[in-house]
C-alpha atoms as a PDB file:
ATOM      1  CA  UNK A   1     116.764 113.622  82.986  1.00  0.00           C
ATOM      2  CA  UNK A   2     118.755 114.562  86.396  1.00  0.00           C
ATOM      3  CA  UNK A   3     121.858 116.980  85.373  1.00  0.00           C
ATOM      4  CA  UNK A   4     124.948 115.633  86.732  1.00  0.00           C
ATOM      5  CA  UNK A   5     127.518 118.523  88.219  1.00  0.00           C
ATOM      6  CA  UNK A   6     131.338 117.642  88.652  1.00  0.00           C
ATOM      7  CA  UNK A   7     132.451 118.703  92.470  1.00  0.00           C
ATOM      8  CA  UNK A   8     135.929 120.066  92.611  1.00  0.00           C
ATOM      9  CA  UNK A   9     135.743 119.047  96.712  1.00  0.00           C
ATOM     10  CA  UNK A  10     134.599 115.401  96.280  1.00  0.00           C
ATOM     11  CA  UNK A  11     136.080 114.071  92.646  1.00  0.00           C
ATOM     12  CA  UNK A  12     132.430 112.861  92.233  1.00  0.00           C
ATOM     13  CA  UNK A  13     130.100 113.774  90.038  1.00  0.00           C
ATOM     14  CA  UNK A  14     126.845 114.988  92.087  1.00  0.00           C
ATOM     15  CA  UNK A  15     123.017 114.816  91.428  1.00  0.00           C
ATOM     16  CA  UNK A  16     121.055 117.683  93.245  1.00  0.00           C
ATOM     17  CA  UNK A  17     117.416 117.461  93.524  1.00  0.00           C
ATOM     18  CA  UNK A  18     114.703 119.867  95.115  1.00  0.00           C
ATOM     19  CA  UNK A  19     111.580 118.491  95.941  1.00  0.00           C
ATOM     20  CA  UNK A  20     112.277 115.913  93.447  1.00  0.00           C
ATOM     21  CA  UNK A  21     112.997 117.986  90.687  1.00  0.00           C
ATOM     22  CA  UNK A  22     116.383 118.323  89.243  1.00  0.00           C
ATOM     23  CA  UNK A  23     118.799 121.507  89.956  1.00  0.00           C
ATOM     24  CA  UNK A  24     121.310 122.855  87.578  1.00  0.00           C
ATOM     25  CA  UNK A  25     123.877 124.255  90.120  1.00  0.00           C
ATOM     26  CA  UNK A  26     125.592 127.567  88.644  1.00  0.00           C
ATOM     27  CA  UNK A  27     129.459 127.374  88.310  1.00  0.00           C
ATOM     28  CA  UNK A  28     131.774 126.907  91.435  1.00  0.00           C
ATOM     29  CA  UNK A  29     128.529 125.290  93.661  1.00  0.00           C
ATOM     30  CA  UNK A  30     130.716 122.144  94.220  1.00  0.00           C
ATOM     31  CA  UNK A  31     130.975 122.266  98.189  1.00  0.00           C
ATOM     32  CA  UNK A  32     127.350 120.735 100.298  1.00  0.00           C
ATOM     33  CA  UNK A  33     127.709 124.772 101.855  1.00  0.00           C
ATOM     34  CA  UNK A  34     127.820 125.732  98.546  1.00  0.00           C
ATOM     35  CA  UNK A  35     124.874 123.689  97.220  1.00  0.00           C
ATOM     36  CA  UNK A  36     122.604 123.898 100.413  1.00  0.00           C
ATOM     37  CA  UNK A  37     122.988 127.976  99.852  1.00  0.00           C
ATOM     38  CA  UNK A  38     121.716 127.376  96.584  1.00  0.00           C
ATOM     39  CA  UNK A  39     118.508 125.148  96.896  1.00  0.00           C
ATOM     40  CA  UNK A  40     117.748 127.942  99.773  1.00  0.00           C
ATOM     41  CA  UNK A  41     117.339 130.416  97.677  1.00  0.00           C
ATOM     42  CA  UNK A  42     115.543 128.297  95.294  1.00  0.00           C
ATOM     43  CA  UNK A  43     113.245 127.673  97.641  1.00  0.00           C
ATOM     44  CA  UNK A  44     113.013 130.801  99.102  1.00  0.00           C
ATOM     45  CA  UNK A  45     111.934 132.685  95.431  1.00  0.00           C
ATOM     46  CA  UNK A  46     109.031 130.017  95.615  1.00  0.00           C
ATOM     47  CA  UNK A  47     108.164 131.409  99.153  1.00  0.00           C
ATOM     48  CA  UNK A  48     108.528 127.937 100.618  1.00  0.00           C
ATOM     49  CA  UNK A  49     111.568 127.074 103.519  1.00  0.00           C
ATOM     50  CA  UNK A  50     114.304 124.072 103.379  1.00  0.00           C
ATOM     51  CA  UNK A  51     113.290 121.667 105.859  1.00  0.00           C
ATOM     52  CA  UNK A  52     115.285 118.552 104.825  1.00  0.00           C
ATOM     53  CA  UNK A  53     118.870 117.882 103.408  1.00  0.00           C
ATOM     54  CA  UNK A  54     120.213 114.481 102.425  1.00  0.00           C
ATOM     55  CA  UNK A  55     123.257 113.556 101.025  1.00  0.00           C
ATOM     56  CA  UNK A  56     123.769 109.760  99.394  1.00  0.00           C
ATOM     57  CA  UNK A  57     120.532 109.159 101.349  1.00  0.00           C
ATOM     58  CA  UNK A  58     121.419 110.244 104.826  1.00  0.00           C
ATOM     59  CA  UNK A  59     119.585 113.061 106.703  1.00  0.00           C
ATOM     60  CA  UNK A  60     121.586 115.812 107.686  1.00  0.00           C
ATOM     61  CA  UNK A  61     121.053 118.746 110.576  1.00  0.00           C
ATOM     62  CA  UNK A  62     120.471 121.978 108.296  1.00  0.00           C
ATOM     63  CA  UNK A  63     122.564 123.935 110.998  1.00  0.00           C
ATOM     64  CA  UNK A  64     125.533 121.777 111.130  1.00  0.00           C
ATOM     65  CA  UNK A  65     126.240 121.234 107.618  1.00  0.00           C
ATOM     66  CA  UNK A  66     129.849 120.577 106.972  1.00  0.00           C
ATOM     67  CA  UNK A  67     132.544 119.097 104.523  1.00  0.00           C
ATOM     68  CA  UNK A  68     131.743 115.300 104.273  1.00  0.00           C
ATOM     69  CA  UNK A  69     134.953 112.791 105.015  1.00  0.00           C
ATOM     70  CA  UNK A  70     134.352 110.490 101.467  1.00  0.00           C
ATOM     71  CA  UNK A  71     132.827 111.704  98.209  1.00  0.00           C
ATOM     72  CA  UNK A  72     129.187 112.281  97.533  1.00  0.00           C
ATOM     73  CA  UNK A  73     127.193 111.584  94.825  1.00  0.00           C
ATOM     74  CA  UNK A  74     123.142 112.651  95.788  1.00  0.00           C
ATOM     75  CA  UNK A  75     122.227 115.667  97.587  1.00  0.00           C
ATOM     76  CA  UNK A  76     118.330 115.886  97.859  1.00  0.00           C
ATOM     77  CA  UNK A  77     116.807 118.813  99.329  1.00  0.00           C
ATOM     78  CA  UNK A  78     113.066 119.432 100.587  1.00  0.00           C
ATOM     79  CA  UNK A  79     110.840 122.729 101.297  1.00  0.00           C
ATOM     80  CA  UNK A  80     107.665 123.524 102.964  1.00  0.00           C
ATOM     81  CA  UNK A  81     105.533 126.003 102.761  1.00  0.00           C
ATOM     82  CA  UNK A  82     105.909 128.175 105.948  1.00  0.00           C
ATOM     83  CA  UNK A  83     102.486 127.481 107.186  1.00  0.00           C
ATOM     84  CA  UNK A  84     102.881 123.828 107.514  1.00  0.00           C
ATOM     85  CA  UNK A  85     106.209 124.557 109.347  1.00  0.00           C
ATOM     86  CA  UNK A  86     104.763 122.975 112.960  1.00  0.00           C
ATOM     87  CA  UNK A  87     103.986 119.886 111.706  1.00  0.00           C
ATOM     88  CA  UNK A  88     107.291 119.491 110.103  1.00  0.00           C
ATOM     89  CA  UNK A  89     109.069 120.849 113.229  1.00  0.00           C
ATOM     90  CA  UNK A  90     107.055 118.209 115.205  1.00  0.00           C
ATOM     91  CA  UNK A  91     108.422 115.818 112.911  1.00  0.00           C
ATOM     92  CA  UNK A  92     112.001 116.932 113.029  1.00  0.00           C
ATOM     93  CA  UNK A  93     111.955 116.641 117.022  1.00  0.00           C
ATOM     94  CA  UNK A  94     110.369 113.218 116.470  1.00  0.00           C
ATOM     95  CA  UNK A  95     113.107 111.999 114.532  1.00  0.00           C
ATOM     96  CA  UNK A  96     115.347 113.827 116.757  1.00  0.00           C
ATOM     97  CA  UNK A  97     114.098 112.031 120.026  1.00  0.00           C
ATOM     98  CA  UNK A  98     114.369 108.369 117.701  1.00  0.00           C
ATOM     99  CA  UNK A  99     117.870 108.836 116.988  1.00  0.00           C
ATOM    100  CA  UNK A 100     119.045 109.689 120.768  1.00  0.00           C
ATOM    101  CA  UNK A 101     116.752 107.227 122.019  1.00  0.00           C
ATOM    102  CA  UNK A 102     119.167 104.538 119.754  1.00  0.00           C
ATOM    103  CA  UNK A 103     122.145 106.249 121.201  1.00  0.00           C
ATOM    104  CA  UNK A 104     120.613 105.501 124.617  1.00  0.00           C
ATOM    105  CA  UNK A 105     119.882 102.138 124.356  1.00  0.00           C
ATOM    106  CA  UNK A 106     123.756 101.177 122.488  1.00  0.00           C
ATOM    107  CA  UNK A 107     124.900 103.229 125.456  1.00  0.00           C
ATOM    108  CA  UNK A 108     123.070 101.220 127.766  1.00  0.00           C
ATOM    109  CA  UNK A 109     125.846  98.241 127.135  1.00  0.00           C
ATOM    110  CA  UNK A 110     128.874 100.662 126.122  1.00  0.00           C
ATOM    111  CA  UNK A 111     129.024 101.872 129.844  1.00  0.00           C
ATOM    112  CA  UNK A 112     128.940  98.432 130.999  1.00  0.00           C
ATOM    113  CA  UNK A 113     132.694  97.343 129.083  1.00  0.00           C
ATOM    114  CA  UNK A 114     134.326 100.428 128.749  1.00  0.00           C
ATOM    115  CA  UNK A 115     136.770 101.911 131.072  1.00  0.00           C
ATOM    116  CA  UNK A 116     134.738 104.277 133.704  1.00  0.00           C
ATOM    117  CA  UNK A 117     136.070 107.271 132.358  1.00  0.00           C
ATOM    118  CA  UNK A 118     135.209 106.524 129.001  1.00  0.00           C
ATOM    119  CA  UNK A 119     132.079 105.856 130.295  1.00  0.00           C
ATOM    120  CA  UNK A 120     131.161 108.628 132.214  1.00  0.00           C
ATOM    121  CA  UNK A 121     132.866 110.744 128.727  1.00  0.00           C
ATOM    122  CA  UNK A 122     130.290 109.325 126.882  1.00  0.00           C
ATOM    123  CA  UNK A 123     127.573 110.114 128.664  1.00  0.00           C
ATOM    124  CA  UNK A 124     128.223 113.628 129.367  1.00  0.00           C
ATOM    125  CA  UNK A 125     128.491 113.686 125.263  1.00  0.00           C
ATOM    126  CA  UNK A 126     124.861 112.391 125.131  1.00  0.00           C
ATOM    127  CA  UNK A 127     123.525 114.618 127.730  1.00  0.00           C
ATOM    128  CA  UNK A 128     123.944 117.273 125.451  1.00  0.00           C
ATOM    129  CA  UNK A 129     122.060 115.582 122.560  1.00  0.00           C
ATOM    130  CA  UNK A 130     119.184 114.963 124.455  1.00  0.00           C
ATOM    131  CA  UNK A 131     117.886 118.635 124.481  1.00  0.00           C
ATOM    132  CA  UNK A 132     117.943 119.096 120.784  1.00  0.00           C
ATOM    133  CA  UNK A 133     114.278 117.904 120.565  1.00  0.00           C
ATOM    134  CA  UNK A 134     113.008 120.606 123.041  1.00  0.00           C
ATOM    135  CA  UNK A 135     115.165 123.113 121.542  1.00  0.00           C
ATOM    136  CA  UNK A 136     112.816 122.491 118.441  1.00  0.00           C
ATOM    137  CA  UNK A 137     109.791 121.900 119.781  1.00  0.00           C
ATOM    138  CA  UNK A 138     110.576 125.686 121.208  1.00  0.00           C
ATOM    139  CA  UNK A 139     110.643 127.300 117.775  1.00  0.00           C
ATOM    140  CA  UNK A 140     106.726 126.457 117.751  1.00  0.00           C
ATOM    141  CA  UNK A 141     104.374 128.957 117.991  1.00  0.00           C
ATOM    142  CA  UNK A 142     101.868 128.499 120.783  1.00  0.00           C
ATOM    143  CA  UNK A 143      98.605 128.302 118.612  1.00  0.00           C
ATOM    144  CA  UNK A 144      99.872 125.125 117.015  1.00  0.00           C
ATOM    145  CA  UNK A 145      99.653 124.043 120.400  1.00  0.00           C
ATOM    146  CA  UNK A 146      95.982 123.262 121.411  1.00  0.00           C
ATOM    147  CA  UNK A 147      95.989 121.811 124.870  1.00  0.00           C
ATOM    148  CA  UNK A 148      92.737 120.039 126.310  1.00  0.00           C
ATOM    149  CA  UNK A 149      90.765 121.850 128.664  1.00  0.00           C
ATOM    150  CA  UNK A 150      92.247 122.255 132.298  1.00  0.00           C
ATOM    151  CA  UNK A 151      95.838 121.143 131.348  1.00  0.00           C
ATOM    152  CA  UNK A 152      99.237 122.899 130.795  1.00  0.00           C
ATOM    153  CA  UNK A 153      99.254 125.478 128.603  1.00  0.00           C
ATOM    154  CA  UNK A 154     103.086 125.174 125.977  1.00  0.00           C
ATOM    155  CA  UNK A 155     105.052 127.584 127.851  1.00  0.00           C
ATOM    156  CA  UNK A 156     104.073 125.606 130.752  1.00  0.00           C
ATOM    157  CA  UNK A 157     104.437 122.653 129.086  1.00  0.00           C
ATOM    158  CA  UNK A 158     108.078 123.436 127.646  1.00  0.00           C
ATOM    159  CA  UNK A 159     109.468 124.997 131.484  1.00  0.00           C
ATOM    160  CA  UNK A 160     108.330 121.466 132.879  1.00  0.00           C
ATOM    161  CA  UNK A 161     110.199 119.330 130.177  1.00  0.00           C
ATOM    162  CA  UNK A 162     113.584 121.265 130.555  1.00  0.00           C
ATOM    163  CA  UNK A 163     112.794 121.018 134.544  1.00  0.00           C
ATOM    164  CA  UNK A 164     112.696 117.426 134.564  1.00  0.00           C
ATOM    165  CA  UNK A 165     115.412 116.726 131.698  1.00  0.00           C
ATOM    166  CA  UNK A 166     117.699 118.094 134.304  1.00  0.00           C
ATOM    167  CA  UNK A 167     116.581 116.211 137.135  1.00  0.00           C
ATOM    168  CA  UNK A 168     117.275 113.226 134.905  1.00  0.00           C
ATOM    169  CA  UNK A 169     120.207 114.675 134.139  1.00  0.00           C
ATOM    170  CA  UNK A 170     121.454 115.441 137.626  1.00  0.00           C
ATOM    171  CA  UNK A 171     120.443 111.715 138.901  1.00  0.00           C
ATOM    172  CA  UNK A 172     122.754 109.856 136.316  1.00  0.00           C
ATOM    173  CA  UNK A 173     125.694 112.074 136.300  1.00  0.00           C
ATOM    174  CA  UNK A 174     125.022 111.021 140.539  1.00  0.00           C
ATOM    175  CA  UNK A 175     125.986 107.366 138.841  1.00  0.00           C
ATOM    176  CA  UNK A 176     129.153 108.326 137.042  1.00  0.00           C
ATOM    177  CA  UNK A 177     131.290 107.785 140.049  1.00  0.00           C
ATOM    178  CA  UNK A 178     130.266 104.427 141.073  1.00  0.00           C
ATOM    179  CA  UNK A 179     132.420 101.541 141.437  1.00  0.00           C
ATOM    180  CA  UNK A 180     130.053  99.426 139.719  1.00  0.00           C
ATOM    181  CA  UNK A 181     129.282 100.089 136.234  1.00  0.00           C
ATOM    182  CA  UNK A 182     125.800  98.523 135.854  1.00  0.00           C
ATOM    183  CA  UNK A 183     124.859 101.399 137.765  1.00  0.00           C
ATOM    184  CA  UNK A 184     125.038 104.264 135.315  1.00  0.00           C
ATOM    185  CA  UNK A 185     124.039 101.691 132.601  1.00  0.00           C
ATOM    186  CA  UNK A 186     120.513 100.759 135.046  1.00  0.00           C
ATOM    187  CA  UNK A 187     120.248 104.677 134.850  1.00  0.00           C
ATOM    188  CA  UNK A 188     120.375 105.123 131.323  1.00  0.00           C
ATOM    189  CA  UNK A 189     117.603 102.650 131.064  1.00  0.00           C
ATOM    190  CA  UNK A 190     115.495 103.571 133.736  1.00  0.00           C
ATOM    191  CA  UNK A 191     115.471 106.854 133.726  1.00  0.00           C
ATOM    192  CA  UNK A 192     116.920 108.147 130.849  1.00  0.00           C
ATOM    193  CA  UNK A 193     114.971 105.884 128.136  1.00  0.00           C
ATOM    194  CA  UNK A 194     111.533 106.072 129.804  1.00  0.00           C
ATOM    195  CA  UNK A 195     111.467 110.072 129.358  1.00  0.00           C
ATOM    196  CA  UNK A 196     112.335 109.762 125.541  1.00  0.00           C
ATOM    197  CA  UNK A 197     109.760 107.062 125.697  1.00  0.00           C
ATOM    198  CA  UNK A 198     107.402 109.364 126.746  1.00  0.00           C
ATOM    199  CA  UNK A 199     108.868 112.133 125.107  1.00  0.00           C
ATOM    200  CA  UNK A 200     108.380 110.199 121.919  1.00  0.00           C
ATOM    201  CA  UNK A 201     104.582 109.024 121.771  1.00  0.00           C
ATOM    202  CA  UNK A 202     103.621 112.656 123.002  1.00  0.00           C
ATOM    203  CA  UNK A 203     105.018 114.063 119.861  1.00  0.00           C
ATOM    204  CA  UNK A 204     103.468 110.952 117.751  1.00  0.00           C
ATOM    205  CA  UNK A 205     100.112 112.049 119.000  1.00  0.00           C
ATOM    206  CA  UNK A 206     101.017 116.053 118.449  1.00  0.00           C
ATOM    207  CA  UNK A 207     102.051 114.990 115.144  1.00  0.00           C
ATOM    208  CA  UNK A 208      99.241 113.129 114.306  1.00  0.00           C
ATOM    209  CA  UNK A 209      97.018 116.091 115.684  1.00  0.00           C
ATOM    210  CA  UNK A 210      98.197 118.418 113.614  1.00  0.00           C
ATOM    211  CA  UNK A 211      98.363 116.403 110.925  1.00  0.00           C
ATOM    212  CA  UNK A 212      93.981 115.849 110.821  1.00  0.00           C
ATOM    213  CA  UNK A 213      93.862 119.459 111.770  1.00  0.00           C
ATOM    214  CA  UNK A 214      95.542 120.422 108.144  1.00  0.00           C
ATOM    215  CA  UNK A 215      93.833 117.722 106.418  1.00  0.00           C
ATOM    216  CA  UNK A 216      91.334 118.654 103.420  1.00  0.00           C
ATOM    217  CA  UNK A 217      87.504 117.515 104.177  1.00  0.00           C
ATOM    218  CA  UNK A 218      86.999 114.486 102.036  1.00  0.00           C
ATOM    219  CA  UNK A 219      84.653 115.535  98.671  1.00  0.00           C
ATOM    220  CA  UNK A 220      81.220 113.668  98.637  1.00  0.00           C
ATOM    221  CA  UNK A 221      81.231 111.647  95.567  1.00  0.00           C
ATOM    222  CA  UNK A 222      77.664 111.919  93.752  1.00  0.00           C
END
């Protein structure tokens, strides 16, 4: 049976789960700040890491964890043990480059009816998002990184991304100032989604890699 936990901060009454096991929260752990501390250290004592934090089913970024607007009712939490930690960093920038790519392609119309300024505001907001997946991908060590013979080695591979994330960068802010909105929104799509594109499916295939590197050998039945 789940324990249920009143939260002074929501007027809800919460059900916290760890790796799909129930948590009794000690007194005064109402607050997600409060509650994401907690499941930490829980995981911590079992020498595994937090990885993923939801709340009423919603994924949220472990480093920007802040009061919710409405009441909550689930929190579920999720740890790893550390050596598994590229794959699920993989992962995380995968889900990362998904949910900007959506941005991009909503944008892609937004530009088109908005005012200009509002426009070229909103933009410049998801400019900054579309780092975040590099910024992870750089907390990788470079052995989980096994490139094939005669290409870029990750360093290499990282300097190049950022390199040409600004040059895409560069080229649609160039856009902004047009008279003619369907200009910025043609650079969103043609420049801006075909890197995530591309961006995406090489982190599918890292993923993946990784993934049948970990894997146990299948046992011979007799």
């Amino acid at each position: 049976m789940y324990n249920l936990h009143e939260s002074s901060d929501t007027g809800s009454r919460v059900k916290v789960t760890l790796d799909g096991l129930p948590v009794i929260l000690p007194p005064y752990r109402s607050s997600l700040a409060s509650i994401r501390s907690f499941m930490e250290t829980l995981a911590l004592e079992r020498q595994r890491l937090l990885c993923a934090f939801r709340v009423d089913g919603r994924c949220l970024d472990l480093n920007q964890i802040s009061s919710p607007l409405k009441p909550f009712t689930k929190v579920e939490g999720e740890s790893i043990d550390p050596a598994a930690m590229p794959v699920q960093l993989v992962k995380n920038a995968t889900q990362q480059t998904t949910e900007i790519r959506e941005r991009i392609r909503t944008a892609v119309t937004l530009v088109v009816i908005n005012e200009r300024e509002q426009s070229r505001e909103h933009w410049w907001k998801l400019a900054q998002e579309l780092k975040r997946p590099l910024l992870t991908l750089s907390l990788i060590p470079e052995s989980a990184y096994s490139s094939p013979q005669g290409s870029a080695s990750l360093v290499q591979l990282r300097k190049w991304q950022l390199q040409q994330l600004a040059s895409i960068i560069r080229d649609v802010d160039d856009t902004c100032w047009s008279e003619d909105p369907l200009v910025l929104s043609d650079a969103l799509e043609q420049r801006v989604l075909p890197w995530l594109n591309a961006l995406h499916a090489f982190l599918q295939l890292w993923h993946d890699t990784l993934l049948s590197a970990t894997a146990p050998y299948p046992v011979e039945q007799p």
